[in-house]
N, C-alpha and C. Protein backbone atom coordinates (compact mmCIF):
# COMPACT_ATOMS: atom_id res chain seq x y z
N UNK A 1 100.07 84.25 103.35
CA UNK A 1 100.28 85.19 102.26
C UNK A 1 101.55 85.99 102.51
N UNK A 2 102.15 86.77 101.20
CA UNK A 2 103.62 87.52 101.63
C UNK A 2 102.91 88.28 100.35
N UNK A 3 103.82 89.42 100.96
CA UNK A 3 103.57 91.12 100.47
C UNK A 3 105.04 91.43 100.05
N UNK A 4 105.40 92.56 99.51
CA UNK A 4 106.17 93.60 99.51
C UNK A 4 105.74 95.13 99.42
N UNK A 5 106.05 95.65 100.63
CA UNK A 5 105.28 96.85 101.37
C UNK A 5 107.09 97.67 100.82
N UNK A 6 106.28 99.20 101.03
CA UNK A 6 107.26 100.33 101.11
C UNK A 6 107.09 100.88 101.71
N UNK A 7 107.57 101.21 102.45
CA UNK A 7 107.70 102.22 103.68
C UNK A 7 109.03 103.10 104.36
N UNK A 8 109.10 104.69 104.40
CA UNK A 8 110.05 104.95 104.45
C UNK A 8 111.53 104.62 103.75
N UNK A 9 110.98 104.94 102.50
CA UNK A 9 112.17 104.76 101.33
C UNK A 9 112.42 103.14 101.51
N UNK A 10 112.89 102.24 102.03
CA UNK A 10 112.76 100.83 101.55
C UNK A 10 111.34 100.43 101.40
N UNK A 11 112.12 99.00 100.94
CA UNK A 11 111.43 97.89 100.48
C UNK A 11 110.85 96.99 102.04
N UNK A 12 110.11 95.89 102.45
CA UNK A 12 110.20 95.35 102.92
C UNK A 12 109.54 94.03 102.35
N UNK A 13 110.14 92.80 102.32
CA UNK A 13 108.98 91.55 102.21
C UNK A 13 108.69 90.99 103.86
N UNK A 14 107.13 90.92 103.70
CA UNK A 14 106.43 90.67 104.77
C UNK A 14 105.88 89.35 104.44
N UNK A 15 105.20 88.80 105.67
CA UNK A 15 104.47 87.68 105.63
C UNK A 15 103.24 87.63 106.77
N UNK A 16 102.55 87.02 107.10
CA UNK A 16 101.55 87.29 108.43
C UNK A 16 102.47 86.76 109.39
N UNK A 17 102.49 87.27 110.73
CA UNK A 17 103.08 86.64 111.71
C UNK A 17 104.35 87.17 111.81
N UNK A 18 104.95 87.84 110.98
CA UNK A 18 106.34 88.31 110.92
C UNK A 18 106.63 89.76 111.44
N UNK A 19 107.63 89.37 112.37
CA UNK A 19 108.16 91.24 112.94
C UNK A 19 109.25 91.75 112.22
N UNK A 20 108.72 92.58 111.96
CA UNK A 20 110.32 94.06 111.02
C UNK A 20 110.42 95.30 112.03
N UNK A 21 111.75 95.95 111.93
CA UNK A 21 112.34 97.44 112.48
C UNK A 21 111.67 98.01 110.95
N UNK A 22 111.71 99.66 110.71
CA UNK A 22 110.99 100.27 109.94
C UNK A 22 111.41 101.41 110.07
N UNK A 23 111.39 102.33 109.52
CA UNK A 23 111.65 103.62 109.80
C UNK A 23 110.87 104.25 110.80
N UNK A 24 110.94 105.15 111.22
CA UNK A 24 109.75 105.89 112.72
C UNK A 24 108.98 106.24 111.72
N UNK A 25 107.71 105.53 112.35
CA UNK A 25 106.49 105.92 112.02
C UNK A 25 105.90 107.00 113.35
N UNK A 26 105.03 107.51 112.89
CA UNK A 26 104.28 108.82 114.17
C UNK A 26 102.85 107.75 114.64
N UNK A 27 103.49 106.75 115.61
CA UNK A 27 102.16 105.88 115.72
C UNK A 27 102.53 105.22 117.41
N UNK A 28 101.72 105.77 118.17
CA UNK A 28 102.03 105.11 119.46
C UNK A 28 102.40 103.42 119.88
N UNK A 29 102.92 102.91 120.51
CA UNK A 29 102.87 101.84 120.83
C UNK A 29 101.47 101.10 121.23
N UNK A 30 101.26 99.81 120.23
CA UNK A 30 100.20 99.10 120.79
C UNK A 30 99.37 99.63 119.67
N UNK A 31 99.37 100.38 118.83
CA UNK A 31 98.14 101.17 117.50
C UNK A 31 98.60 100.53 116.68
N UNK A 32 97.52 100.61 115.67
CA UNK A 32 97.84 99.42 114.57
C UNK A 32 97.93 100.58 113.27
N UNK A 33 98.52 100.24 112.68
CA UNK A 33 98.98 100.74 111.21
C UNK A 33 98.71 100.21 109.98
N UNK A 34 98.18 101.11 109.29
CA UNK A 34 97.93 100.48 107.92
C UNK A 34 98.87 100.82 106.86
N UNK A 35 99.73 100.07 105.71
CA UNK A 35 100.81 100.31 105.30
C UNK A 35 99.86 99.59 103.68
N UNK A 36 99.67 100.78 102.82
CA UNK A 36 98.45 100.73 101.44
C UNK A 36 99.51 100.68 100.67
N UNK A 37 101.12 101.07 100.48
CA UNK A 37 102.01 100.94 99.51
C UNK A 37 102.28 99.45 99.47
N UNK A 38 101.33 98.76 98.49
CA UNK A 38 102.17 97.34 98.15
C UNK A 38 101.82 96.98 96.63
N UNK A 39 103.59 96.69 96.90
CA UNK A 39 104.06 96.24 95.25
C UNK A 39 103.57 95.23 94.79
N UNK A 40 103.39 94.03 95.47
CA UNK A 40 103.79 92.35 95.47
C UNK A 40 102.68 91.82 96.31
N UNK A 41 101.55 90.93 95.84
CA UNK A 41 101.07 90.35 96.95
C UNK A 41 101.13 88.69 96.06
N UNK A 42 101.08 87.66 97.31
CA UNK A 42 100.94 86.40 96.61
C UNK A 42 100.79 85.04 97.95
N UNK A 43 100.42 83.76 97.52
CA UNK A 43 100.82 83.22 98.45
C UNK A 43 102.26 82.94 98.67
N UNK A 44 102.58 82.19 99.76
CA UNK A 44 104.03 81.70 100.94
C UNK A 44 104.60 80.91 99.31
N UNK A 45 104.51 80.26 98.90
CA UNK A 45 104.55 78.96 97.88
C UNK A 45 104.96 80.04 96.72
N UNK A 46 104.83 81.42 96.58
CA UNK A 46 105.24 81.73 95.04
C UNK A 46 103.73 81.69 93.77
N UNK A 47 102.66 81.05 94.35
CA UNK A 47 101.52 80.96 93.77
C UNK A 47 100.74 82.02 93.41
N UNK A 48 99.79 82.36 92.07
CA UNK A 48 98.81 83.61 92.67
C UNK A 48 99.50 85.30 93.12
N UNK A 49 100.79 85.11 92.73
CA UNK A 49 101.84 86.36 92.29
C UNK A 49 100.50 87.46 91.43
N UNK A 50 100.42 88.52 92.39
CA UNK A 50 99.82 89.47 91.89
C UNK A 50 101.08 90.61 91.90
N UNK A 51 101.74 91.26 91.01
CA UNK A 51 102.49 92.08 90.92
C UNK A 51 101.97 93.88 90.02
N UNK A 52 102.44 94.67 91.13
CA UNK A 52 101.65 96.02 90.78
C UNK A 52 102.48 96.84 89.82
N UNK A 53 101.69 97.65 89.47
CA UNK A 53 102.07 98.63 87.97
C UNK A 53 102.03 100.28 88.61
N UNK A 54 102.89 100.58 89.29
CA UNK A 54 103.75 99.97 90.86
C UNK A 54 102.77 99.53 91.77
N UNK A 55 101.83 99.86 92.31
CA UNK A 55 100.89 99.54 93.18
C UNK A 55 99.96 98.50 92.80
N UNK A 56 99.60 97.66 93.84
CA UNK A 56 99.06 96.87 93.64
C UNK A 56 97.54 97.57 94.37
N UNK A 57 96.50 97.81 93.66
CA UNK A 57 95.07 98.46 93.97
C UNK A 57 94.33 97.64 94.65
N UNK A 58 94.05 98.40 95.54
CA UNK A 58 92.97 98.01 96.79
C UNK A 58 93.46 96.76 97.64
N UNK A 59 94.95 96.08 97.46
CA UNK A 59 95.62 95.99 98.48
C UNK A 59 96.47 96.80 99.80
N UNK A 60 96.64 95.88 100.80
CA UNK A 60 96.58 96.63 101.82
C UNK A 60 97.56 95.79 102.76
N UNK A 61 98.56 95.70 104.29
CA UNK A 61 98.77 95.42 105.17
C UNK A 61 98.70 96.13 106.34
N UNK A 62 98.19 95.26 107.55
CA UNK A 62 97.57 95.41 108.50
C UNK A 62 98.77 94.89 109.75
N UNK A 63 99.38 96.31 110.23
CA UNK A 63 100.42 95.78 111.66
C UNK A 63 99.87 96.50 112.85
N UNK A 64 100.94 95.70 113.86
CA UNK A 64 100.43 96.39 114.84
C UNK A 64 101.60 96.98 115.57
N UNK A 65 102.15 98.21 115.77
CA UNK A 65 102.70 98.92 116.53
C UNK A 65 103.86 97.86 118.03
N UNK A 66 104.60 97.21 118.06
CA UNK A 66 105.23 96.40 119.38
C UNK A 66 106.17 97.69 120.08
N UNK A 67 106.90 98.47 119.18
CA UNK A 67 108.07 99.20 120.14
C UNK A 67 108.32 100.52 119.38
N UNK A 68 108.46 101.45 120.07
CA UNK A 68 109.86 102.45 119.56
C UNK A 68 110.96 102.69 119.96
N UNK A 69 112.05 103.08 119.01
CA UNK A 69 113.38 102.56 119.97
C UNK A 69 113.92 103.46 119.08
N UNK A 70 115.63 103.40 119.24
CA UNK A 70 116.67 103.49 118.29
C UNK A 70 117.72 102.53 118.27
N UNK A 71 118.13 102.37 117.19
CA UNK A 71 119.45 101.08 116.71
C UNK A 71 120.63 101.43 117.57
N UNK A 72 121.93 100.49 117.39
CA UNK A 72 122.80 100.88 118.34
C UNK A 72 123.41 102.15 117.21
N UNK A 73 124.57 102.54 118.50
CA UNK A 73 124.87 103.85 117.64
C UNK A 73 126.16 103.31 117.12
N UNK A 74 126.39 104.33 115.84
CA UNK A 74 127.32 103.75 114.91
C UNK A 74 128.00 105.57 114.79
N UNK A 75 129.82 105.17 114.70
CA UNK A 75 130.39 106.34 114.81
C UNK A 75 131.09 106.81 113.01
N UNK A 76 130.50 107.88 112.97
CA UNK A 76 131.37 108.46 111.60
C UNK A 76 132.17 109.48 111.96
N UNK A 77 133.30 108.80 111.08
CA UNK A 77 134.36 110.11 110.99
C UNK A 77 134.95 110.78 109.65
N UNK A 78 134.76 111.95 109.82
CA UNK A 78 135.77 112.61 108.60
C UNK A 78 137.09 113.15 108.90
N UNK A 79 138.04 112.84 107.52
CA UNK A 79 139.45 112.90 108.16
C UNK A 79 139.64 113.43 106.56
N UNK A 80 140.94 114.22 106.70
CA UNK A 80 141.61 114.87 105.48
C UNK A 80 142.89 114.80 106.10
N UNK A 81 143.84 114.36 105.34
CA UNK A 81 145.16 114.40 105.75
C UNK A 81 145.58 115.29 105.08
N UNK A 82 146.87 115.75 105.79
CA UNK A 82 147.66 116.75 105.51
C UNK A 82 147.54 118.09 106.00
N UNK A 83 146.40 117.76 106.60
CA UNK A 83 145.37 119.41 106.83
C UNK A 83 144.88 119.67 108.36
N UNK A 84 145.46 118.31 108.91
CA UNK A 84 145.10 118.55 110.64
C UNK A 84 143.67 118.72 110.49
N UNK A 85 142.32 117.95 109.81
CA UNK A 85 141.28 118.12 110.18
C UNK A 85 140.73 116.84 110.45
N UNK A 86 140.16 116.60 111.34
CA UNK A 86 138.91 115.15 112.20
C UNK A 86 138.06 115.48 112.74
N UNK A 87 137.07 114.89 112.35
CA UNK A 87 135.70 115.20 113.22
C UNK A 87 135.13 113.63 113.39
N UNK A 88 134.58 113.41 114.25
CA UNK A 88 134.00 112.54 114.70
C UNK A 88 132.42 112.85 115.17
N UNK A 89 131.47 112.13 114.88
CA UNK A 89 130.05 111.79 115.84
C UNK A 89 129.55 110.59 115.35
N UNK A 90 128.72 110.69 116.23
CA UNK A 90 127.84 109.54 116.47
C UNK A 90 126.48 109.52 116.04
N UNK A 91 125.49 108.84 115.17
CA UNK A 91 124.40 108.40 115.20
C UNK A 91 123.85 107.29 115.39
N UNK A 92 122.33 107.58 115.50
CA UNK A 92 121.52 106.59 116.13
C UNK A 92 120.13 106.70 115.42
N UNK A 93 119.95 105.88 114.69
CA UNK A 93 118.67 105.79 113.87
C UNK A 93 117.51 105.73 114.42
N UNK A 94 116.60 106.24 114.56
CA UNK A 94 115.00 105.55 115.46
C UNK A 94 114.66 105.09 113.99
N UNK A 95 113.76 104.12 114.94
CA UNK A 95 112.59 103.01 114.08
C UNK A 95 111.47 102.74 115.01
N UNK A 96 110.89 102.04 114.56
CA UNK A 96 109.11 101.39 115.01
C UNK A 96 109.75 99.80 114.71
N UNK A 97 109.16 99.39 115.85
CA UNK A 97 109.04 97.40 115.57
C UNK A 97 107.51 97.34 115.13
N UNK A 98 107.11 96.49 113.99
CA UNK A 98 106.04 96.18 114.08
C UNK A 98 105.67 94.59 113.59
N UNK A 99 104.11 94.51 114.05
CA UNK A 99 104.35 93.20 113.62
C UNK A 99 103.19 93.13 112.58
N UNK A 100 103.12 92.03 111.94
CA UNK A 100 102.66 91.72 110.61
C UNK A 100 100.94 91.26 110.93
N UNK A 101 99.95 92.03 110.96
CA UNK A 101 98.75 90.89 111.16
C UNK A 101 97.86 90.68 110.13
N UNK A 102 97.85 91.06 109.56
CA UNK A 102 96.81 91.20 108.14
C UNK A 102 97.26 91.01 106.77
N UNK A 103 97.05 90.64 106.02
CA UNK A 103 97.50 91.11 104.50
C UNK A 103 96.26 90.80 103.22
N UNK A 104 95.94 91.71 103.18
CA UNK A 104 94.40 91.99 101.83
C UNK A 104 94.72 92.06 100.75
N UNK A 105 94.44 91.40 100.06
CA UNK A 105 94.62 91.79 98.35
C UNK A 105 93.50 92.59 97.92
């Protein structure tokens, strides 16, 4: 089966068996998560397309917690010419790895 879950302002399409990065969730490593925002459920094949009015009711996906981390870091800069001004920093996004085990219609 494949889903389309929301979580943390995106979209994601899922499938069983499949790992995604995610926004930080507040969920220890190794805990499983339940993710009730889904748009889209159907089979792998495109078949049996149940599509929600946004939500699809009393569907559900079922992950399980693998990592917390952050992405590599990526540098922004602001610059104005003419004006002698630059600033530079750096961010670094955290996320949750999780993996895909369930999916309920």
């Amino acid at each position: 089966m494949i889903a389309v879950i929301r979580t943390g302002g995106k979209q994601y399409k899922v499938a069983e068996g499949d790992t995604i990065k995610v926004e930080k969730l507040g969920a220890e490593k190794g805990a499983s998560v339940e993710f009730n925002e889904v748009l889209l459920v159907g089979d792998a094949d495109g078949a049996n397309l149940t599509i929600g009015t946004p939500l699809v009711s009393g569907a559900k996906v079922i992950a399980t917690v693998l990592d917390q981390g952050r992405a590599k870091k990526i540098d922004v800069i602001k610059y104005k010419r003419k004006i002698r001004y630059r600033k530079k920093y750096g961010h670094r996004q955290a996320y949750t790895k999780v993996k895909i085990e369930k999916i309920t219609a």
